[in-house]
N, C-alpha and C. Protein backbone atom coordinates (compact mmCIF):
# COMPACT_ATOMS: atom_id res chain seq x y z
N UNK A 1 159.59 105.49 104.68
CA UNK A 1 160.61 105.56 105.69
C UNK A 1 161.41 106.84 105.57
N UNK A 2 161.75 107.23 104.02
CA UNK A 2 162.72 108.27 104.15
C UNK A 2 161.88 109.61 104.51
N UNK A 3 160.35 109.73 104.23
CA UNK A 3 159.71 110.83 104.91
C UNK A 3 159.41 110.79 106.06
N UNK A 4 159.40 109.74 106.97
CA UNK A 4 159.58 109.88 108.45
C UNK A 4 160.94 110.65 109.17
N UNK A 5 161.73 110.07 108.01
CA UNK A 5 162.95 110.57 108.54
C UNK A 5 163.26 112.05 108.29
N UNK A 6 162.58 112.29 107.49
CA UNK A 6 163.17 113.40 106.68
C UNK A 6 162.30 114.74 107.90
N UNK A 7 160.95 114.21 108.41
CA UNK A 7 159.97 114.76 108.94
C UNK A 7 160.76 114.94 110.58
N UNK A 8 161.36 113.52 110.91
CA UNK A 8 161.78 113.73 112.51
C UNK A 8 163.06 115.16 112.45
N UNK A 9 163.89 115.22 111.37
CA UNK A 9 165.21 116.12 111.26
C UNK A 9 164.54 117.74 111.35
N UNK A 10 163.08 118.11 111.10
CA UNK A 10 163.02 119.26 111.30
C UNK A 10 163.07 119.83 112.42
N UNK A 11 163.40 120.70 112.79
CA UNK A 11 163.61 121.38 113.71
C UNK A 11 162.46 122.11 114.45
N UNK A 12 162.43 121.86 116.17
CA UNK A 12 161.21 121.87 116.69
C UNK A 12 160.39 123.74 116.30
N UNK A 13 161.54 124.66 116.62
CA UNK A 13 161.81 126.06 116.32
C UNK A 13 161.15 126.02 115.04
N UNK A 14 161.71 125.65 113.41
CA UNK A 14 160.90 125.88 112.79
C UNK A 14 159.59 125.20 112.60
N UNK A 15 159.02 124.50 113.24
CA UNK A 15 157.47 124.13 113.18
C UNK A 15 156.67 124.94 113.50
N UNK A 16 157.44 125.60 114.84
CA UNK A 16 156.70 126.83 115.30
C UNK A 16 156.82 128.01 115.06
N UNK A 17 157.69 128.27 114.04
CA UNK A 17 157.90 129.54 113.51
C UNK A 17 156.80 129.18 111.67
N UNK A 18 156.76 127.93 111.56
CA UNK A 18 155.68 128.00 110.57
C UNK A 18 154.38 128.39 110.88
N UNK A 19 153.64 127.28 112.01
CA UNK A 19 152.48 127.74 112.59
C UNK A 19 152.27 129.21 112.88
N UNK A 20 153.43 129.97 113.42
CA UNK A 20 153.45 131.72 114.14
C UNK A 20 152.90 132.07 112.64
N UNK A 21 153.00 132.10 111.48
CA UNK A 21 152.46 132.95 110.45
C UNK A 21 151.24 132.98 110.27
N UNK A 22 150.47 132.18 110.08
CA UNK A 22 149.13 131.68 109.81
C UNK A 22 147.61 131.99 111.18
N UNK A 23 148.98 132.03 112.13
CA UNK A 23 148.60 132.73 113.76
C UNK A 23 148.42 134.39 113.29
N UNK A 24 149.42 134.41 113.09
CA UNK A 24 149.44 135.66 112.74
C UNK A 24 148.47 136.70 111.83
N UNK A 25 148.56 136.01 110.85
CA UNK A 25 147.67 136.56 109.73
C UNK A 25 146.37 136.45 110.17
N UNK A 26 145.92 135.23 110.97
CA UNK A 26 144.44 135.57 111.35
C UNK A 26 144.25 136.74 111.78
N UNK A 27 145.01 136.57 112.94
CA UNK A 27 144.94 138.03 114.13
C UNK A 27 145.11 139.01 113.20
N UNK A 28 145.88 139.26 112.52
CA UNK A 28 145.97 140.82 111.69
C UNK A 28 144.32 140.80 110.51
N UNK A 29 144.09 139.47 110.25
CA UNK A 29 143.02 139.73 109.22
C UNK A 29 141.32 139.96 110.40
N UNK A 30 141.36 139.36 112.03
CA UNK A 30 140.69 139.16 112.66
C UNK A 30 140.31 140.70 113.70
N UNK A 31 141.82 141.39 113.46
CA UNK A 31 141.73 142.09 114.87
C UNK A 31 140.72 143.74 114.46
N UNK A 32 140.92 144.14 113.02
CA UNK A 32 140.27 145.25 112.69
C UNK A 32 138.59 144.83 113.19
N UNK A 33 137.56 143.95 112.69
CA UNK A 33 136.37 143.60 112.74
C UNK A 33 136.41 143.67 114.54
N UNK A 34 137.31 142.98 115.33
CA UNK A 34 137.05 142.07 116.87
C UNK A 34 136.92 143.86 117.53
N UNK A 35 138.17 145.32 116.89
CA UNK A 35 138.36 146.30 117.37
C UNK A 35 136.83 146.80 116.83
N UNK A 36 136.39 147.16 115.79
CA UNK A 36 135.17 148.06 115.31
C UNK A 36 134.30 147.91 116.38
N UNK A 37 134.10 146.57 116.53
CA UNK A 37 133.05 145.75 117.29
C UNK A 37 133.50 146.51 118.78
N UNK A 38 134.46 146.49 119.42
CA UNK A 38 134.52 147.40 120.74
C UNK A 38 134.63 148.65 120.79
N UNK A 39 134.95 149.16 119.66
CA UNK A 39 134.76 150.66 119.93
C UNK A 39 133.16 151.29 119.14
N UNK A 40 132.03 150.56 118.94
CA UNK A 40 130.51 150.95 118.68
C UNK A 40 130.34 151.24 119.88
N UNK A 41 129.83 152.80 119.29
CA UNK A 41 129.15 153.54 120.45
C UNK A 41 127.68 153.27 120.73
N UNK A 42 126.93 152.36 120.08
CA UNK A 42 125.69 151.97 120.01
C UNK A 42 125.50 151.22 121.47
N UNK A 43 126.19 150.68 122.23
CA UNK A 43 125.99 149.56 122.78
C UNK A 43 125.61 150.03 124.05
N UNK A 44 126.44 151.88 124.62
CA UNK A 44 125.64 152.12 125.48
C UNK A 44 124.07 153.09 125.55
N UNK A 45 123.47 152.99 123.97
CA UNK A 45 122.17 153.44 123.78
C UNK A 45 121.05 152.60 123.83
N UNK A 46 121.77 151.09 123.74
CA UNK A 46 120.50 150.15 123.57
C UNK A 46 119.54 150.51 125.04
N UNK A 47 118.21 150.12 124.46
CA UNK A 47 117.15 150.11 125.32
C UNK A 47 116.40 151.10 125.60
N UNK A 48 115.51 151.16 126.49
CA UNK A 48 114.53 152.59 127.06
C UNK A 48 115.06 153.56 127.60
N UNK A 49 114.33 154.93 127.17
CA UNK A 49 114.74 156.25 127.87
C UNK A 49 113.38 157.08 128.29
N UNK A 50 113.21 158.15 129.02
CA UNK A 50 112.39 158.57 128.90
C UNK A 50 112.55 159.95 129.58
N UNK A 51 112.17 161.03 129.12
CA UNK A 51 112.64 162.22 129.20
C UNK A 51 111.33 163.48 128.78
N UNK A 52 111.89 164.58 128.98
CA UNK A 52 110.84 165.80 128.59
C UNK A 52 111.95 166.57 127.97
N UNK A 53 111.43 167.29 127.27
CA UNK A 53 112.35 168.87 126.46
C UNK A 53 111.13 169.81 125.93
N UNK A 54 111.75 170.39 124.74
CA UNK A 54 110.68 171.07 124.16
C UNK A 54 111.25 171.26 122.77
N UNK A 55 110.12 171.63 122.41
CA UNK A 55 110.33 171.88 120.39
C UNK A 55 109.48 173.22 119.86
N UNK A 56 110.31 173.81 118.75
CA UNK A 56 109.64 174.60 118.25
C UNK A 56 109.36 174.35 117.00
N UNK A 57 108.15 175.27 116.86
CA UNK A 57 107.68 175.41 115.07
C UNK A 57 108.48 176.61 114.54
N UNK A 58 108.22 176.57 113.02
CA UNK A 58 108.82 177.59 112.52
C UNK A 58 107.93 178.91 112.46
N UNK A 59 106.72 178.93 113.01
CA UNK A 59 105.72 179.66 113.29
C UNK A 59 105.91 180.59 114.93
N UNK A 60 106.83 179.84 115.33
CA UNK A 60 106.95 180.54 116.96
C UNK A 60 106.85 179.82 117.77
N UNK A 61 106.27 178.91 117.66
CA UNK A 61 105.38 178.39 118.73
C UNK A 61 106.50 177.51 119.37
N UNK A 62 106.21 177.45 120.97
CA UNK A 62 107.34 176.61 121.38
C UNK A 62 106.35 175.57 122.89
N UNK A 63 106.61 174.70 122.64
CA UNK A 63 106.06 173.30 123.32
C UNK A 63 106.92 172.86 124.51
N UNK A 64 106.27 172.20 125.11
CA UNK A 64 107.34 171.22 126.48
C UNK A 64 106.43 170.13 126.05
N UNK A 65 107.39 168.75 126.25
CA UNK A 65 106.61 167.48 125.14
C UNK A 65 107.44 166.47 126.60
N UNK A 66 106.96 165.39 126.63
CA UNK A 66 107.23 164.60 127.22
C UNK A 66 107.73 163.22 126.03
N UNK A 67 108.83 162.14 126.16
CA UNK A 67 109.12 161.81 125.38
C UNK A 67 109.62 160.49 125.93
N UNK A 68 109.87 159.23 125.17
CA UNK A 68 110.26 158.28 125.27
C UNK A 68 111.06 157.49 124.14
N UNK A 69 112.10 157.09 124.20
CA UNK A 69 113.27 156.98 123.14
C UNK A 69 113.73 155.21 123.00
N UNK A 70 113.73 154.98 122.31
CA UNK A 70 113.82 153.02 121.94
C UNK A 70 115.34 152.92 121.20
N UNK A 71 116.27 152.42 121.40
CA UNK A 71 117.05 151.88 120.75
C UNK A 71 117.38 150.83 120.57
N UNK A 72 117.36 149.77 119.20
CA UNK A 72 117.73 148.63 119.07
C UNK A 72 118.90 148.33 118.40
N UNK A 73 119.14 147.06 118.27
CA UNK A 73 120.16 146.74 117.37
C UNK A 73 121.35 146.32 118.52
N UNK A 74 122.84 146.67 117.69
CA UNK A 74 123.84 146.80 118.48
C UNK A 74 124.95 146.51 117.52
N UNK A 75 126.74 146.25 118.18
CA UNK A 75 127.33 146.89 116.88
C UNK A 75 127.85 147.73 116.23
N UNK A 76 127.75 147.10 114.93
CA UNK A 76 127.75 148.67 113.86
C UNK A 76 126.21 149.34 113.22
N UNK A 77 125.01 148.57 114.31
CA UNK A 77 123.45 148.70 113.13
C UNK A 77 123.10 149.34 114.95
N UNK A 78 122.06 150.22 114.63
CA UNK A 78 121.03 151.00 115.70
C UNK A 78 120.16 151.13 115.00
N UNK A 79 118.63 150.87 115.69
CA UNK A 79 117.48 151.52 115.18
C UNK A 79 117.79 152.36 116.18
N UNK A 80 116.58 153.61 115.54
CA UNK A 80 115.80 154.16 117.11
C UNK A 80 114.50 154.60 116.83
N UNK A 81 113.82 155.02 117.69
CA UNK A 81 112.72 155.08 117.94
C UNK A 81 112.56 156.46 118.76
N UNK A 82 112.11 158.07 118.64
CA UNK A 82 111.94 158.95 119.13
C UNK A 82 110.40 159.66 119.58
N UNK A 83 109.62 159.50 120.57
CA UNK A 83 108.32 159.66 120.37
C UNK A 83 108.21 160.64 121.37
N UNK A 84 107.57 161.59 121.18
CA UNK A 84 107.31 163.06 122.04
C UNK A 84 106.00 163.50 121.88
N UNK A 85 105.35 164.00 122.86
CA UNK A 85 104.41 164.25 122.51
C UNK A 85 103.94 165.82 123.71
N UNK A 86 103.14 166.79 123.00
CA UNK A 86 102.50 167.57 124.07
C UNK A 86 101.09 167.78 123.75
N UNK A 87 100.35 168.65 124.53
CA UNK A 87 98.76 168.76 124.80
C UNK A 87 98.77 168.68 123.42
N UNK A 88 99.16 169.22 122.53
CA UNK A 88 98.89 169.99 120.95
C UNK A 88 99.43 168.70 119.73
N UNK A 89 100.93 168.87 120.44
CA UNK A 89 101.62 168.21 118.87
C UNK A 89 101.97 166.87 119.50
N UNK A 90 102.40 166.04 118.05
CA UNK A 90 103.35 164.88 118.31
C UNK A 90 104.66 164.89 117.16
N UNK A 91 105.66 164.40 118.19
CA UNK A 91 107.09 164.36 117.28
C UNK A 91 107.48 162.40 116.89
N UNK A 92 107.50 161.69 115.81
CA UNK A 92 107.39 160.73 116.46
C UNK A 92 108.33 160.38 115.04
N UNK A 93 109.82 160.44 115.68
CA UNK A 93 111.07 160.15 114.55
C UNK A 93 111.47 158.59 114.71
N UNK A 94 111.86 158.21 113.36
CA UNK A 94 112.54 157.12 113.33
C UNK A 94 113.58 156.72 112.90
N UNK A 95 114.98 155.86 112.65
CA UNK A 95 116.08 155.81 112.31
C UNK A 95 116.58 154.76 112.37
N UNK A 96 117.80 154.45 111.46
CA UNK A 96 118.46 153.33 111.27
C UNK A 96 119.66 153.62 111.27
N UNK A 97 120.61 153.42 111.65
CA UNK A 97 122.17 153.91 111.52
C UNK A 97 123.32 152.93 111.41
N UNK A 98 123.96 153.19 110.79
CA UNK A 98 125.22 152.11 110.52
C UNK A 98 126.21 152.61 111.15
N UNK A 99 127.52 152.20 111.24
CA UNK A 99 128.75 152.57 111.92
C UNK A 99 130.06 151.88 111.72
N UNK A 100 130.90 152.77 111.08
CA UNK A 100 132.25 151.85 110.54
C UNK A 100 133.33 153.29 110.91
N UNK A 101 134.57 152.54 110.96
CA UNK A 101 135.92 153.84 111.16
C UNK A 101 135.52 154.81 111.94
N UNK A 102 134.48 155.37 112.98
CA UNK A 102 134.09 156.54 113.54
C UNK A 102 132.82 157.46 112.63
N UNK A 103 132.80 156.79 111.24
CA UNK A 103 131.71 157.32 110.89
C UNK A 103 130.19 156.74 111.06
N UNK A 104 129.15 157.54 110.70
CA UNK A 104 127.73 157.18 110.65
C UNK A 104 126.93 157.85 109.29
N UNK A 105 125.98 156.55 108.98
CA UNK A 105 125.00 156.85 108.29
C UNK A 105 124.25 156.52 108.14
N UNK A 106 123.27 156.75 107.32
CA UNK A 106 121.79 155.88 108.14
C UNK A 106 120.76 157.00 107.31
N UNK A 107 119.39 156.66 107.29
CA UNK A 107 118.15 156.92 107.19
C UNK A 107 117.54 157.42 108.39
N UNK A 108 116.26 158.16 108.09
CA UNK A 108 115.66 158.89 108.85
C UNK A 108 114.09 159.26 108.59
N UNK A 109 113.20 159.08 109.32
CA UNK A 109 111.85 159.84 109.18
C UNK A 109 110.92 160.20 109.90
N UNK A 110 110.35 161.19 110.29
CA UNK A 110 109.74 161.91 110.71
C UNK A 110 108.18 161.96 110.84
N UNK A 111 107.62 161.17 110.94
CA UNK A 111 106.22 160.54 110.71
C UNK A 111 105.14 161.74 110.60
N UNK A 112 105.34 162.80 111.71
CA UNK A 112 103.88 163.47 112.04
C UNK A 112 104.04 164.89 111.42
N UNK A 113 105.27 165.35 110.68
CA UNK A 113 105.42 165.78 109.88
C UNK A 113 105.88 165.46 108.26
N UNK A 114 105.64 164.51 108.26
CA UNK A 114 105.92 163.67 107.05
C UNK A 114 107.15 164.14 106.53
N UNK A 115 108.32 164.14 107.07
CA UNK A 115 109.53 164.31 106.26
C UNK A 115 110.72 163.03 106.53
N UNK A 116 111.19 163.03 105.66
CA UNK A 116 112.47 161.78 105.79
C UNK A 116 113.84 162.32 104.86
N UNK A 117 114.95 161.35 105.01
CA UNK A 117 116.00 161.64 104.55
C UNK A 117 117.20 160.80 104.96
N UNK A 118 118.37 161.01 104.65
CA UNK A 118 119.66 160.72 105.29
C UNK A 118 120.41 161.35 106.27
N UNK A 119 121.05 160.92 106.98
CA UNK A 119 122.03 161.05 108.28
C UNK A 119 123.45 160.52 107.63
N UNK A 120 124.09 161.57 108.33
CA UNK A 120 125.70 161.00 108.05
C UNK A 120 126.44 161.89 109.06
N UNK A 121 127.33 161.25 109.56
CA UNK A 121 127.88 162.10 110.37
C UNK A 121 129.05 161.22 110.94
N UNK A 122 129.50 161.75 112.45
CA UNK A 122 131.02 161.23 112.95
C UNK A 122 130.64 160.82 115.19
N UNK A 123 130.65 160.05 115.25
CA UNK A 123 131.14 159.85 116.87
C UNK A 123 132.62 160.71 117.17
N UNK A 124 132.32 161.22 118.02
CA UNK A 124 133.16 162.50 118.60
C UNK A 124 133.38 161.83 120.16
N UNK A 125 133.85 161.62 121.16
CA UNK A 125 133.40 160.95 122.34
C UNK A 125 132.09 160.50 122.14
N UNK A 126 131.94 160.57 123.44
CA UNK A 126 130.30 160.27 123.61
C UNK A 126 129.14 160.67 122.76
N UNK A 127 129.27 161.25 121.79
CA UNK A 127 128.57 161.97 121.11
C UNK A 127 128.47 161.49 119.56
N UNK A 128 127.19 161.30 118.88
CA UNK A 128 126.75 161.45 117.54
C UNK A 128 125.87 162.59 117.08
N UNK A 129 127.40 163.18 116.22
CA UNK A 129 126.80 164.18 115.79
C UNK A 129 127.00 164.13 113.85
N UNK A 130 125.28 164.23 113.41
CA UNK A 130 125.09 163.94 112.37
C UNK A 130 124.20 165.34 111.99
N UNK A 131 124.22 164.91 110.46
CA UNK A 131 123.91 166.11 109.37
C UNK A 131 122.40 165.06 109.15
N UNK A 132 121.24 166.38 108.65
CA UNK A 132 120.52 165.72 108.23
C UNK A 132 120.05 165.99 107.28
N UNK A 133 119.21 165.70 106.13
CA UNK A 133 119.43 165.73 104.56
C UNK A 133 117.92 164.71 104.04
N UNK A 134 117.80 165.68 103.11
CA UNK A 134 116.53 165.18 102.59
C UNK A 134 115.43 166.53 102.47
N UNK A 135 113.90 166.18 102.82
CA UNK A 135 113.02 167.53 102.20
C UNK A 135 113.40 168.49 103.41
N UNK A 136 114.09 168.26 104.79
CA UNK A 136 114.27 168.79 105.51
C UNK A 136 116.10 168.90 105.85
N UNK A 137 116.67 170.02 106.34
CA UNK A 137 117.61 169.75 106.28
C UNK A 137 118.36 170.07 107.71
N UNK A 138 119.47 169.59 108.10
CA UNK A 138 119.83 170.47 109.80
C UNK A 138 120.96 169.40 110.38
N UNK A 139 120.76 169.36 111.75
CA UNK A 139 121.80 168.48 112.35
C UNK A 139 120.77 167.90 113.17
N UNK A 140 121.32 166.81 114.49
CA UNK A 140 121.28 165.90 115.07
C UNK A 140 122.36 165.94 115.79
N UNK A 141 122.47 166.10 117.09
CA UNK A 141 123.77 165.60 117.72
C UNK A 141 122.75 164.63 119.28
N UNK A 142 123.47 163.78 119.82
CA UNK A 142 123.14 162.59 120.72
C UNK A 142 124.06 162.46 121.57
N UNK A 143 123.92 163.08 122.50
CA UNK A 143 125.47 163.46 124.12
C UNK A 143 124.69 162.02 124.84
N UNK A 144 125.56 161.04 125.40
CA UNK A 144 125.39 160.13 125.91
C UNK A 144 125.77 159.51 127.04
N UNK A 145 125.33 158.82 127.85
CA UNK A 145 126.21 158.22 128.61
C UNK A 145 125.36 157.03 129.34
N UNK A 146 125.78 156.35 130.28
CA UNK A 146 125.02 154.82 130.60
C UNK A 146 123.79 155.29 131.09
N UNK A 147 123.29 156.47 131.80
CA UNK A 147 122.22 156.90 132.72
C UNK A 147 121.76 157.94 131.95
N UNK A 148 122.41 158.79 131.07
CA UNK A 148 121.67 159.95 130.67
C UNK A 148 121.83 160.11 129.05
N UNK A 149 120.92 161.44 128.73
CA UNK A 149 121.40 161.52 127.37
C UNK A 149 120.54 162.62 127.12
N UNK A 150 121.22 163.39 126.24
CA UNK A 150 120.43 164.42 125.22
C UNK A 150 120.52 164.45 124.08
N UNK A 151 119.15 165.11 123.16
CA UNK A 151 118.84 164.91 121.53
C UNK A 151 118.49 166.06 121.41
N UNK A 152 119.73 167.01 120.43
CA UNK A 152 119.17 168.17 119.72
C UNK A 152 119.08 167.92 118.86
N UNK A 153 118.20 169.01 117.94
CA UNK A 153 118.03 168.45 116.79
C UNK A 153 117.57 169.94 116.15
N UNK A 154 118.28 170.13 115.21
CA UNK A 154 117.99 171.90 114.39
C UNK A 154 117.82 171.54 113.11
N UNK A 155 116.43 172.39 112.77
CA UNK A 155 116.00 171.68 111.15
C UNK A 155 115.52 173.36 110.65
N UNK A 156 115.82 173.24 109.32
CA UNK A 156 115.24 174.00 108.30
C UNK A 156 114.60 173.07 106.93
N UNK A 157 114.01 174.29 106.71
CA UNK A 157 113.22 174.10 104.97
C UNK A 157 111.58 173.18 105.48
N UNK A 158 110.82 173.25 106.97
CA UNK A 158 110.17 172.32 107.59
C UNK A 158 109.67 173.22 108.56
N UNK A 159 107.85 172.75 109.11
CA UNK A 159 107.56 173.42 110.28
C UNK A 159 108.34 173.22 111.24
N UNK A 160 108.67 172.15 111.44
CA UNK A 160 109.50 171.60 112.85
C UNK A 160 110.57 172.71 112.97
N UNK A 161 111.35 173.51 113.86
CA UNK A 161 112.24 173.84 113.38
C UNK A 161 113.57 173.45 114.20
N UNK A 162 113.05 173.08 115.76
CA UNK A 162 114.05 172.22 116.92
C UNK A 162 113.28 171.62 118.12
N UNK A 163 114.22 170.88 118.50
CA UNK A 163 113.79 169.65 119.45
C UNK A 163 115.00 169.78 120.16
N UNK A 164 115.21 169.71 121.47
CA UNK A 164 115.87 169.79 122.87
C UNK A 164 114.73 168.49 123.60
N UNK A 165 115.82 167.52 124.03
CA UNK A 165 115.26 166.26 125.41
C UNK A 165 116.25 166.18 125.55
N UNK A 166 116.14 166.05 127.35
CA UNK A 166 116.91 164.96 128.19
C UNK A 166 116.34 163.66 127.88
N UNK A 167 116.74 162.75 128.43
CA UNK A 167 116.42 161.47 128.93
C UNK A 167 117.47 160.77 130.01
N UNK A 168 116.68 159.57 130.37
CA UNK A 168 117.22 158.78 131.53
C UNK A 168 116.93 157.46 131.44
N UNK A 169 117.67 156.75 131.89
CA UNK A 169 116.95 154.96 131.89
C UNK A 169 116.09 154.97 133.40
């Protein structure tokens, strides 16, 4: 009886100023993960592209390749999938990328020249622009948008030595 009573005397204000904390703390422990999750720039790469550019060797030689580009995942995780090809050569890259605070990093490899390595880098707007690292070394940058997109890509210590595509959905 006396904890019924004791229970009716609280005050409606503080019940709800108890509950407001525990409200609270979710949201502050909830809202960093719910924000990461909307600001991944992955989400407008998912799916098919398909595009032409060209690439050079470190020999001179310079190509026009026709190309088709896969992105999966979504998030803070992207695969991708880069496949080019002309009369002569094939470019046929692959990747995994993570994404936290505006940064990126991730793995990388290069199938038809047999090279692989790491990626790390930063989302800038629309843009991932990453370092690349391993037996080959250079950048990566990825200009984006819902309909279009371009992939440079500048390498040393490797025949490959750059890659220029558009693409389009």
């Amino acid at each position: 009886m006396k904890q019924r009573e004791a229970l009716s005397t609280i005050h409606p204000k503080t019940c709800v100023r108890a509950l407001a904390i525990p409200v609270l703390l979710l949201f502050l422990v909830a809202a960093p993960s719910l924000q990461a999750a909307q600001v991944s720039p992955f989400k407008t790469l998912l799916g098919s592209w398909k595009g032409s550019g060209t690439f050079s060797l470190a020999d001179g030689t310079r190509e026009r390749i026709s190309c088709n580009a896969y992105y999966t995942g979504g998030g803070a995780q992207l695969g991708l999938a880069i496949l080019c090809s002309s009369s002569a050569n094939k470019i046929h890259m692959r990747g995994k990328l993570s994404y936290s605070s505006g940064r990126l990093t991730g793995n990388w490899e290069e199938r038809t020249y047999n090279a692989e390595g790491r990626l790390s880098g930063k989302v800038v707007k629309k843009q991932l622009k990453m370092k690349i690292s391993g037996n080959v070394t250079g950048s990566m940058v990825v200009a984006f948008s819902k309909k279009r997109q371009s992939v440079t890509i500048r390498t040393a210590g490797g025949s490959l030595k750059s890659v220029n595509i558009r693409l389009a959905r």
